[in-house]
Protein backbone atom coordinates (compact mmCIF):
# COMPACT_ATOMS: atom_id res chain seq x y z
CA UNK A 1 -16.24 -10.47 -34.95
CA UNK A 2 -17.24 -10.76 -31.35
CA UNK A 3 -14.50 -9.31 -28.88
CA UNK A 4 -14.32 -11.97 -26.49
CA UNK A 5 -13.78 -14.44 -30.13
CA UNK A 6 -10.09 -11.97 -29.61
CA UNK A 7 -9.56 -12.63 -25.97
CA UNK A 8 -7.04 -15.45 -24.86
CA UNK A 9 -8.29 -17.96 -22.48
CA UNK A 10 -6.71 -17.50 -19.41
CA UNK A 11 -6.93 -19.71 -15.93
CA UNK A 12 -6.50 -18.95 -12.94
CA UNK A 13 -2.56 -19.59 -12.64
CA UNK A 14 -2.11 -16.96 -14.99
CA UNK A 15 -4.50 -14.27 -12.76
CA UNK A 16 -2.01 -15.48 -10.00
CA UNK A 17 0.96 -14.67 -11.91
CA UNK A 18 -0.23 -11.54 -13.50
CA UNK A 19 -0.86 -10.26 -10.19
CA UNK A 20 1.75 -11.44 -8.21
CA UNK A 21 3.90 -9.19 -10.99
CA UNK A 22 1.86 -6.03 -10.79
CA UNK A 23 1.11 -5.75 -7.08
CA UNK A 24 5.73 -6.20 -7.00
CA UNK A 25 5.78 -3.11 -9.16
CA UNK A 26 3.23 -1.11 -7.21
CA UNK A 27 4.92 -2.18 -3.95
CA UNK A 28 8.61 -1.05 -5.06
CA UNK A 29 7.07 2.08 -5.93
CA UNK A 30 4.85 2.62 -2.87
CA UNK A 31 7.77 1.81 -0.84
CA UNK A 32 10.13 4.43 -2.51
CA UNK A 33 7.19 6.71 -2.09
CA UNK A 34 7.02 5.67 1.78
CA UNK A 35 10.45 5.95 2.33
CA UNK A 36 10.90 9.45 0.78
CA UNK A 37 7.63 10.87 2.61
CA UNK A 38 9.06 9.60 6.04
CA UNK A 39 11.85 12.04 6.08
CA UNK A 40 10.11 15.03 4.94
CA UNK A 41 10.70 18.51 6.64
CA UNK A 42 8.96 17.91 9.88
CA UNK A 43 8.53 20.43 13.60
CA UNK A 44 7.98 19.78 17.22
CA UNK A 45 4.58 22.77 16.71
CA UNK A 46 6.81 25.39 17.93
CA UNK A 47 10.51 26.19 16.58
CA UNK A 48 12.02 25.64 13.15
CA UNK A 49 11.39 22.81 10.53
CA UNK A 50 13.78 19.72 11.15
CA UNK A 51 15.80 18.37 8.45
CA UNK A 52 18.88 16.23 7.86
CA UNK A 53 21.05 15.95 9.72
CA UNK A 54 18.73 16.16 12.59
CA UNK A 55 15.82 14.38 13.20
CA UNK A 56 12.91 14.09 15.93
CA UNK A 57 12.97 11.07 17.80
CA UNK A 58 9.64 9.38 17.75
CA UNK A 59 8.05 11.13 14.96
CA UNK A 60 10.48 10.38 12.18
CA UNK A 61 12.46 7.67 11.29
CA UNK A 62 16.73 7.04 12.30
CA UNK A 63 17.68 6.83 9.02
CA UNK A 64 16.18 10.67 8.32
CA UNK A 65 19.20 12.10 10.11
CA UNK A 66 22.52 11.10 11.91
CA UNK A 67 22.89 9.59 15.30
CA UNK A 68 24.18 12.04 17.04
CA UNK A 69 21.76 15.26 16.00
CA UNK A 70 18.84 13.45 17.49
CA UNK A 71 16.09 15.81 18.38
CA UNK A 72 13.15 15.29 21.14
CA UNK A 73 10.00 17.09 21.24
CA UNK A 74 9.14 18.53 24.71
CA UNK A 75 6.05 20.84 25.02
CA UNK A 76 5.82 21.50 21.23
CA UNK A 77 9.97 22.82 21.46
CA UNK A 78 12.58 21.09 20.22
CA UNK A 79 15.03 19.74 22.21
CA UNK A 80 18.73 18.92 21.44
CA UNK A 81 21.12 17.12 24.23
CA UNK A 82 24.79 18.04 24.17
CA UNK A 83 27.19 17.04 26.71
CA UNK A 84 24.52 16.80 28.87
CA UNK A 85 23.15 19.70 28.77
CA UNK A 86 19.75 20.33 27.76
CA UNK A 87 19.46 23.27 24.60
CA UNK A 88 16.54 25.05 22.72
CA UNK A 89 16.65 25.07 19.06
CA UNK A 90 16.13 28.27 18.10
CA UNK A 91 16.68 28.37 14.44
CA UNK A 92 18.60 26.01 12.45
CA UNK A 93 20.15 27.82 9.54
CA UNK A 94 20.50 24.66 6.35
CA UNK A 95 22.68 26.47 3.62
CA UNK A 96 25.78 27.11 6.10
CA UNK A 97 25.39 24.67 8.44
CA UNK A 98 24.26 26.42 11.91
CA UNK A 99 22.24 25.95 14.79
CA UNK A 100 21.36 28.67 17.05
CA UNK A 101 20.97 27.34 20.69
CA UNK A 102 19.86 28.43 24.37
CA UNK A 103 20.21 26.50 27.68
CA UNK A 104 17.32 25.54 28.72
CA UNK A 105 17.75 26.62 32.26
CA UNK A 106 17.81 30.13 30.96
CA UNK A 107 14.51 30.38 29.18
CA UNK A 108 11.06 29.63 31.21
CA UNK A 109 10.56 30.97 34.61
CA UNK A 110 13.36 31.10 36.50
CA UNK A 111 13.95 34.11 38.11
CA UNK A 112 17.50 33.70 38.61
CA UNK A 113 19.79 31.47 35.58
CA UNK A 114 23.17 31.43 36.06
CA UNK A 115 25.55 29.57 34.17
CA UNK A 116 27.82 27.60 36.91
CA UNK A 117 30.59 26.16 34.51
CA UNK A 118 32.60 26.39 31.33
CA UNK A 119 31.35 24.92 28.09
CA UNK A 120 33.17 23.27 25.65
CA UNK A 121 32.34 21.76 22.37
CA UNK A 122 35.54 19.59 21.91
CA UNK A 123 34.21 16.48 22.01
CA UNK A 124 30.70 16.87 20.48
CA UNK A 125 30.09 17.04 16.40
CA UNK A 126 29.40 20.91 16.64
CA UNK A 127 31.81 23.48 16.45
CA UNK A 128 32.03 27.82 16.94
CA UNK A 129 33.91 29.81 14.74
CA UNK A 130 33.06 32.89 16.91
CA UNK A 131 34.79 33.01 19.98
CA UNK A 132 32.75 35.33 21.44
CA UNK A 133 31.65 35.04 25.25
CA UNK A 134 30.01 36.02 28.49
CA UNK A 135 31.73 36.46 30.76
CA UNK A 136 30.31 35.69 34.85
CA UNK A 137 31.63 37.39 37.98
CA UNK A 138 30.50 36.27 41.33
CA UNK A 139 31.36 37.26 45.00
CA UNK A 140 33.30 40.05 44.05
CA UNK A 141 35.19 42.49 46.80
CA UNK A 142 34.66 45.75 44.82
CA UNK A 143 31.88 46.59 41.73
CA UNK A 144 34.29 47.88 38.65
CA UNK A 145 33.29 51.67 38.27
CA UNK A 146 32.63 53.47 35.11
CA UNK A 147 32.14 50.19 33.14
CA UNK A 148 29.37 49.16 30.88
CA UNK A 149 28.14 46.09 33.27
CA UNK A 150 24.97 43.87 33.77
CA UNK A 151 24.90 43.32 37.42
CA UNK A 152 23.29 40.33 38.39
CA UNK A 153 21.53 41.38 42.11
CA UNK A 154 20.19 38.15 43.08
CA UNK A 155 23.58 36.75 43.94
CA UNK A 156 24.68 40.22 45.01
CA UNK A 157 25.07 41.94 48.68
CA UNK A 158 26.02 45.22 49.77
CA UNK A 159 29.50 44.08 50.26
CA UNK A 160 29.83 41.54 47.26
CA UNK A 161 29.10 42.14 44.11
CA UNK A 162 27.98 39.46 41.04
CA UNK A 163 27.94 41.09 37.84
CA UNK A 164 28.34 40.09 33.23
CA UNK A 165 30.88 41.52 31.01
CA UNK A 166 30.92 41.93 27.50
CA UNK A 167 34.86 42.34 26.86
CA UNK A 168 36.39 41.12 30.10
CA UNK A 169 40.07 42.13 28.60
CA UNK A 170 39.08 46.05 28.81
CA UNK A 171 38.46 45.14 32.84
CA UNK A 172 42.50 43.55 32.80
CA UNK A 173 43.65 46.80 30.94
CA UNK A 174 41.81 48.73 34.07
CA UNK A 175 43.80 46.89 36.31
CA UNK A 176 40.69 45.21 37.72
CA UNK A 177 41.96 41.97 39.75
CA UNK A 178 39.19 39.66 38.33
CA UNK A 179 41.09 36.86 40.44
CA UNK A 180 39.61 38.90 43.56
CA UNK A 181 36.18 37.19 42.49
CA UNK A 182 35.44 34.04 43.51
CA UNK A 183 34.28 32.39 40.84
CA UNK A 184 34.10 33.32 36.52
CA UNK A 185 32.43 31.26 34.14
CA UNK A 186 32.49 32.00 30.62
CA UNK A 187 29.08 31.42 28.26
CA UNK A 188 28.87 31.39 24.68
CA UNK A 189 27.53 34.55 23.09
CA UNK A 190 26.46 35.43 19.78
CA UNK A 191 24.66 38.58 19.45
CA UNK A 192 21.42 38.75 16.78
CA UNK A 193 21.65 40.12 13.82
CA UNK A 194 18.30 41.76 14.56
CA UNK A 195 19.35 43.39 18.32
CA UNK A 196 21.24 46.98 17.15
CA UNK A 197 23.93 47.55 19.53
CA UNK A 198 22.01 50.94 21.82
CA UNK A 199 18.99 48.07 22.25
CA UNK A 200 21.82 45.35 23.46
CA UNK A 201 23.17 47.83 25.68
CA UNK A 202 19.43 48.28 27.16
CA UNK A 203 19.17 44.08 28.14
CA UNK A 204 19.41 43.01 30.94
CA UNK A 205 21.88 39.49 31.50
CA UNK A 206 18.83 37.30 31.71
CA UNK A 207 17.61 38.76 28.18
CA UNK A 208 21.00 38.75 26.48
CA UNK A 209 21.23 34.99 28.03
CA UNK A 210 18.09 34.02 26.16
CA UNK A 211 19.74 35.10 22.52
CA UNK A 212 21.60 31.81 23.10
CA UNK A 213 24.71 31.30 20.59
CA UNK A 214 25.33 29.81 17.48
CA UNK A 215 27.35 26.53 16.48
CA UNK A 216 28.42 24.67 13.04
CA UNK A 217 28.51 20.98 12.41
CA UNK A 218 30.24 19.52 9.30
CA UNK A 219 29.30 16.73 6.94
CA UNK A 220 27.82 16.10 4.41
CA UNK A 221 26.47 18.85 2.58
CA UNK A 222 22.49 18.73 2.06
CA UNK A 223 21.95 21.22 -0.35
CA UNK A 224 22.25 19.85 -3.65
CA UNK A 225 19.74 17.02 -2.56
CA UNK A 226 17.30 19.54 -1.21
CA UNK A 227 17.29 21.89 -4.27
CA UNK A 228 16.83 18.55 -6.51
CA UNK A 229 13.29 17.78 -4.22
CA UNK A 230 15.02 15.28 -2.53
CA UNK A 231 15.50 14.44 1.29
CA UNK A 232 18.97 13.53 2.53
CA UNK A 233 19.06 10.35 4.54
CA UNK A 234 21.97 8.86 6.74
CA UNK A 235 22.45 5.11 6.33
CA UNK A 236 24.46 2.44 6.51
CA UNK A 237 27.07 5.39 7.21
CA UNK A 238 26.91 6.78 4.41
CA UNK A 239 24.78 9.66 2.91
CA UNK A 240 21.83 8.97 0.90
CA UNK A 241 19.35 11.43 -1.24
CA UNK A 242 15.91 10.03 -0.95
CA UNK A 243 14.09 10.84 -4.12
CA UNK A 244 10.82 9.91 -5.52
CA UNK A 245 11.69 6.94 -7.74
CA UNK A 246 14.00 5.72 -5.15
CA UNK A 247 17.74 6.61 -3.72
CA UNK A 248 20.31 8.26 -4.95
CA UNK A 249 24.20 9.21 -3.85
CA UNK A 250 23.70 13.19 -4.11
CA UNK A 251 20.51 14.51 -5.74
CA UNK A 252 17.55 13.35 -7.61
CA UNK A 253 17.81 13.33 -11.34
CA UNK A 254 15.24 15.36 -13.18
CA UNK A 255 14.68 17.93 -10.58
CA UNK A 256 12.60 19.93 -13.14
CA UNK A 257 10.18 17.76 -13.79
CA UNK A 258 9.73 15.54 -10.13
CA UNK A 259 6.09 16.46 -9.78
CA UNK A 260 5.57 15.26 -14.01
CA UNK A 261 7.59 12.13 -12.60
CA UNK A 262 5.56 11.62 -9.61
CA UNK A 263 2.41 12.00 -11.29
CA UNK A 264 3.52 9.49 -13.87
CA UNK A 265 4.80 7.37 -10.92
CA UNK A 266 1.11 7.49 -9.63
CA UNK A 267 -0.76 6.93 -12.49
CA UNK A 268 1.11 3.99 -13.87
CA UNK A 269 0.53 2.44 -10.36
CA UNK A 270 -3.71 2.96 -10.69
CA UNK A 271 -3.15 2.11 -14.08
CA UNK A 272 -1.27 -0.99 -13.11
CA UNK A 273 -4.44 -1.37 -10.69
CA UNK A 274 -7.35 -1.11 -12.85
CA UNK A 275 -6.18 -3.36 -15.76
CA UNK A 276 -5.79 -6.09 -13.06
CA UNK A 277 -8.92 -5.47 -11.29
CA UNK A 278 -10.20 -5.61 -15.30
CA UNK A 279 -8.70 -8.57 -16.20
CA UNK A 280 -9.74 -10.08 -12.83
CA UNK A 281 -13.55 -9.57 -13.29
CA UNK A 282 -13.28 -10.43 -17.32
CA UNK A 283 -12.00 -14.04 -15.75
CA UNK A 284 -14.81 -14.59 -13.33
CA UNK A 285 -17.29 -13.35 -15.74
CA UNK A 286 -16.11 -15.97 -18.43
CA UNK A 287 -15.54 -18.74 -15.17
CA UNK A 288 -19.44 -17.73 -14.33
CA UNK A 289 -20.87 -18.17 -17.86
CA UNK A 290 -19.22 -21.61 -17.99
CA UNK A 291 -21.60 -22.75 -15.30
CA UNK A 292 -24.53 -21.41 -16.12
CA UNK A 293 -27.34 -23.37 -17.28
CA UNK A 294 -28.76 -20.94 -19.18
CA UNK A 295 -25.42 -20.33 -21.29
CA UNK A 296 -24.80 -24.08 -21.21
CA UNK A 297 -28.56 -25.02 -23.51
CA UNK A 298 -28.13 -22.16 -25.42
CA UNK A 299 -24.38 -22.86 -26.91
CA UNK A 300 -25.64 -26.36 -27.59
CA UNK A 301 -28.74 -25.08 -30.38
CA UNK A 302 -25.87 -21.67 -31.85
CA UNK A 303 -24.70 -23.75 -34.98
CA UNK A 304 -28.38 -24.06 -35.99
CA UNK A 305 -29.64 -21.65 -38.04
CA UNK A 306 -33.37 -22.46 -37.48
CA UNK A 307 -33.18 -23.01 -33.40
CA UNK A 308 -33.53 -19.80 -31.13
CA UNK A 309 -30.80 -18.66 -28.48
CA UNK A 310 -32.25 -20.14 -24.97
CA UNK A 311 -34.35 -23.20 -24.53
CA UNK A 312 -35.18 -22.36 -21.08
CA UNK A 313 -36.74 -19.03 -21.90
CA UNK A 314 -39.69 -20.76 -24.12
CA UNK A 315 -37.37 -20.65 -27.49
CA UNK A 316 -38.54 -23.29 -29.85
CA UNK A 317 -36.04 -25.96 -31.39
CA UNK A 318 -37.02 -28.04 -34.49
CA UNK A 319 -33.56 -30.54 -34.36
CA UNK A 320 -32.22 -32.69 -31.47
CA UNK A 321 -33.84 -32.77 -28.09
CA UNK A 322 -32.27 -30.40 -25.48
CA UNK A 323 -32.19 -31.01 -22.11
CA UNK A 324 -32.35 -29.16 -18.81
CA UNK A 325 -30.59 -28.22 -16.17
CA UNK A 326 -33.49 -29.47 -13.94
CA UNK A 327 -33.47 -32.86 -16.44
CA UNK A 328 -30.29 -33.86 -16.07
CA UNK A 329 -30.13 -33.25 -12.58
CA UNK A 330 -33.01 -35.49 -12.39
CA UNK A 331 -31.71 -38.31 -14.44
CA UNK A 332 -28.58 -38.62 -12.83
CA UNK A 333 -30.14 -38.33 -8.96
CA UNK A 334 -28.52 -34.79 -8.66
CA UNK A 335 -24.97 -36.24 -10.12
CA UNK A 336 -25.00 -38.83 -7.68
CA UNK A 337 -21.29 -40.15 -7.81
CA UNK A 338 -22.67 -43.83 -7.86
CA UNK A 339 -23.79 -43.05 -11.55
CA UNK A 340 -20.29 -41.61 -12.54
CA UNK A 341 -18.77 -43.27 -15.77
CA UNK A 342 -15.23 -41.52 -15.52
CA UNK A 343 -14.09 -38.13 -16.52
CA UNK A 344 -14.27 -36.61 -19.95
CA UNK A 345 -12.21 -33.61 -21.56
CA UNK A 346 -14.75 -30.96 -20.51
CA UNK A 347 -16.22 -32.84 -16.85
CA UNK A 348 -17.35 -35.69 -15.24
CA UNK A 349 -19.60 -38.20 -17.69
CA UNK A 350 -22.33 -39.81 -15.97
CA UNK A 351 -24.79 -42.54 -17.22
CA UNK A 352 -28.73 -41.87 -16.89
CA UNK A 353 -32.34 -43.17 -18.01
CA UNK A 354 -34.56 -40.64 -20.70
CA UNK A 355 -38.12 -40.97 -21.53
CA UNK A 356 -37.19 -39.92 -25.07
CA UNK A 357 -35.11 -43.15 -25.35
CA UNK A 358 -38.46 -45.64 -25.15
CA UNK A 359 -40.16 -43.40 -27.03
CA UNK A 360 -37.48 -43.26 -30.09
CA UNK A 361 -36.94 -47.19 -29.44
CA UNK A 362 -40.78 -47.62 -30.24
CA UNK A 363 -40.35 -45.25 -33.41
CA UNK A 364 -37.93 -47.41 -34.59
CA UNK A 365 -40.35 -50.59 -35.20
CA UNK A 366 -39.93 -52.40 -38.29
CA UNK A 367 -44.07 -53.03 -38.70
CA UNK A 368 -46.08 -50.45 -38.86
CA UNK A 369 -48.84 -52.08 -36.17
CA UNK A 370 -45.79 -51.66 -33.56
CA UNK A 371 -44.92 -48.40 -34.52
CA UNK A 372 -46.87 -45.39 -32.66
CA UNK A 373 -48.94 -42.88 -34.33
CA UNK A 374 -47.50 -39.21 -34.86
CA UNK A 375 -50.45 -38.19 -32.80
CA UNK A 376 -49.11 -40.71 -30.04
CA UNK A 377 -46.12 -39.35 -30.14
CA UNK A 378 -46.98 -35.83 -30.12
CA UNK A 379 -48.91 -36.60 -27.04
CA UNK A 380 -46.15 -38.31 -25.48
CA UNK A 381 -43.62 -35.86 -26.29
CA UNK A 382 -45.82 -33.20 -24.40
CA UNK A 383 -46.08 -35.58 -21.76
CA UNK A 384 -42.34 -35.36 -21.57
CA UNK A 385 -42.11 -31.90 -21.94
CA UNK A 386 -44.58 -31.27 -19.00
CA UNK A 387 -43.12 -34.05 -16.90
CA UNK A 388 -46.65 -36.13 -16.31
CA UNK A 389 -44.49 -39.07 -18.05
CA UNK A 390 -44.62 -42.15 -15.93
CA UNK A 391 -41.60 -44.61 -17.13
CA UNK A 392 -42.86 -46.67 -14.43
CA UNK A 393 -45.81 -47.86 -16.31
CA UNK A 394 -45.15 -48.25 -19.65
CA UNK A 395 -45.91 -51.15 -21.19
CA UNK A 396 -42.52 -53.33 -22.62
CA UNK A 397 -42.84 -54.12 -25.97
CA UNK A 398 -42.26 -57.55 -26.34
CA UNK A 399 -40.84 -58.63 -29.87
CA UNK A 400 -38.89 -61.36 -30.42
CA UNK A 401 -35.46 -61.22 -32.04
CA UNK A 402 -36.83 -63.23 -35.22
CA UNK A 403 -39.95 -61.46 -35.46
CA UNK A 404 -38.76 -57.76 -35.28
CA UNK A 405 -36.05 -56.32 -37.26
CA UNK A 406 -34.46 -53.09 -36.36
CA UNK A 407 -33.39 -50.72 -38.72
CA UNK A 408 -32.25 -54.05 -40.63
CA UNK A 409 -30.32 -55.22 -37.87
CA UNK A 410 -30.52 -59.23 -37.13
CA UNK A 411 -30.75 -58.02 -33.71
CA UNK A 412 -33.62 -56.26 -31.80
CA UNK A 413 -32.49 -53.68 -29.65
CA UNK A 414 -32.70 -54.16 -25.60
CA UNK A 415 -35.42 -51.74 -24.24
CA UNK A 416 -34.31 -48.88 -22.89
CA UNK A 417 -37.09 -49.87 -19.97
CA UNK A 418 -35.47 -52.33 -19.05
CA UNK A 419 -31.91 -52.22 -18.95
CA UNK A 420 -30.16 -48.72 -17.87
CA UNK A 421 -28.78 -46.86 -21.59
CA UNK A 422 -25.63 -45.24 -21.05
CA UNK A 423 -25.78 -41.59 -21.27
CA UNK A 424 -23.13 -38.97 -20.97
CA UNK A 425 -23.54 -35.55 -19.23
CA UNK A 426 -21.84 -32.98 -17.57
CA UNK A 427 -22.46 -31.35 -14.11
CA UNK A 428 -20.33 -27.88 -15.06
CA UNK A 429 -19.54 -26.94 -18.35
CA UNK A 430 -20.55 -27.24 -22.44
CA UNK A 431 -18.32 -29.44 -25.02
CA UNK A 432 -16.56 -27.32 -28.40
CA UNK A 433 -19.78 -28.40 -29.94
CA UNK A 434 -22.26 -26.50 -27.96
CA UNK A 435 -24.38 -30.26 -27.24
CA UNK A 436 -24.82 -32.04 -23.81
CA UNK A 437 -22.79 -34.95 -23.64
């Protein structure tokens, strides 16, 4: 049975429909896809990866990370603003929640940082849980003796002293009047984990400056999304966990198998793809055969046993006359729409003049002196064939209606010479029937 005998017709509403449905499914999932790529761990070049709750202004979308723990990229370093001030991210430390931090008027080239005022953290969405600090001296009357000190000697003269203290209480036990200075500032400290305590004692205050300090922010906890191979998102105020078949309130589901899912995700979509494209192409093939002349004289002659498949590439047909494309073009003045006779199930029905038809009419002569010879009408019908036939000069026969009978008919037949025979045909595509009408 021939495969295409299997197929369902289907018309161009149905292509429209079909892939109006697929390219909905392959957006969703694209766009699940897109979402969850846009917040994946990205860096400024230098400096950690950024993650929720931060996010890099610019490079990745608001929704990646909460408002406030914006993040701007500034010579490949990242960049965090907090009560104005302008910090270094150092390291940013996911599972509990840190940040380590340094002004950024203490790291580059200045020969001389100084912090000029008290920090605080009140009002920001960070927090310390070490109290730890630095504490400033400057313009002091007398330089504390036999104490561990990092002098700072480009604020310093020989009568007043600036200087840094670890533990400023053990100078208040010593009965040092720190109100004698006139000014302290206290910085946030947090020594490294790395820096032993004999190579902190060898720093200077511009190099213990630069370890910067560490602070904690609260929320929502990230974790649980991130070991699931999601990415937490913050939106509509809430938190979200970006997965790879779409959004979820903590963590993606299946964490074990998310590549298996994403692979499936993927090839469903091309899948999706190629069975459209398929069915596309199977439509415009069938569309194409429907017009072609070629398909359209051989379907008329494939219920005949004894007639070949094409009559235009020199097959040989022993039952009704087939025409051409080129013929019926021909006898209808190229489908003129002055010979249109209305439209029929399969096209438009026009009305045309044959050869064939004088010829048959002549045939069809009750006495045998009117009739032609079947060498004059093999030699006609070659005539035809080649196109030398001139309708223009054949000669009417003239019978009268008493004289002549047709096929035994009390009525001759009108010549087909000279009065136009109706004739349907179609400019585009073959009836059920495989003939021309």
């Amino acid at each position: 049975m021939d495969l295409q005998s299997l197929c369902i017709p289907i018309n161009s509403i149905q292509v429209l429909k079909i892939f109006i449905i697929f390219t909905t499914l392959v957006a969703r999932n694209l766009s699940a896809n897109t979402e969850y790529e846009a917040c994946m761990l990205q860096n400024c070049g230098k400096g950690p990866d950024i993650s929720y709750p931060f996010w890099i202004l610019n490079r990745q979308s608001p929704y990646c990370g909460h408002p406030n723990y914006v993040i701007v990229c500034n010579n490949s370093y990242p960049i965090i603003t907090i009560n104005g001030d302008d910090y270094l991210v150092k390291n940013i430390f996911y599972l509990n929640n840190s940040i380590r931090l340094v002004n950024t008027a203490f790291v580059g080239h200045n020969a001389c940082p100084l912090p000029m005022y008290n920090i605080s953290f009140d009002s920001t969405p960070f927090h310390r849980d070490d109290d730890s600090v630095f504490s400033f001296f400057y313009n002091c009357p007398v330089n504390p003796a036999n104490f561990s000190l990092y002098p700072i000697n480009c604020v310093s003269t020989d009568t007043r002293y600036s200087f840094a203290v670890m533990h400023k209480e053990v100078l208040e036990r010593k009965n040092y009047s720190l109100e004698s200075c006139q000014k302290s500032v206290d910085s946030p400290l947090d020594i490294d984990g790395g820096i032993n305590m004999e190579n902190f004692a060898r720093m200077n205050y511009q190099e213990v400056l630069k370890m910067g300090f560490v602070l904690q922010w609260g929320g929502d906890n990230c974790s649980k999304c991130n070991s699931s191979g999601g990415h937490c998102r913050f939106e509509n105020n809430e938190f979200v966990c970006s997965c790879p078949n779409g959004p979820q309130s903590i963590s993606c589901p299946g964490s074990r198998h998310k590549g298996k899912e994403v692979a499936i995700g993927l090839g469903s979509s091309a899948g999706a793809a190629l069975i459209l494209v398929a069915i596309f192409l199977f439509y415009q093939r069938n569309k194409k055969r429907h017009y072609n002349p070629s398909t359209l004289l051989s379907r008329g002659i494939s219920s005949y046993p004894s007639s070949v498949a094409d009559y235009e590439r020199g097959s040989t047909y022993f039952g009704a006359h087939i025409f051409s494309y080129v013929e019926l073009e021909e006898a209808t003045n190229n489908f003129d729409s002055s010979r249109e006779l209305g439209d029929g199930g399969f096209g438009t029905v026009y009305k045309m003049i044959v050869a064939v038809a004088e010829l048959a009419f002549q045939c069809l002569q009750s006495e045998r002196a009117i009739r032609p010879t079947m060498e004059g009408i093999l030699e006609t019908l070659k005539c035809i064939q080649s196109g030398d036939f001139d309708m223009e000069n054949v000669s009417v026969v003239n019978t009268p209606a008493d004289d002549v009978v047709l096929l035994k008919k009390p009525l001759a037949p009108f010549s087909p010479v000279s009065v136009s025979m109706p004739w349907t045909s179609r400019s585009t595509t073959p009836n059920d029937s495989g003939g021309v009408s």
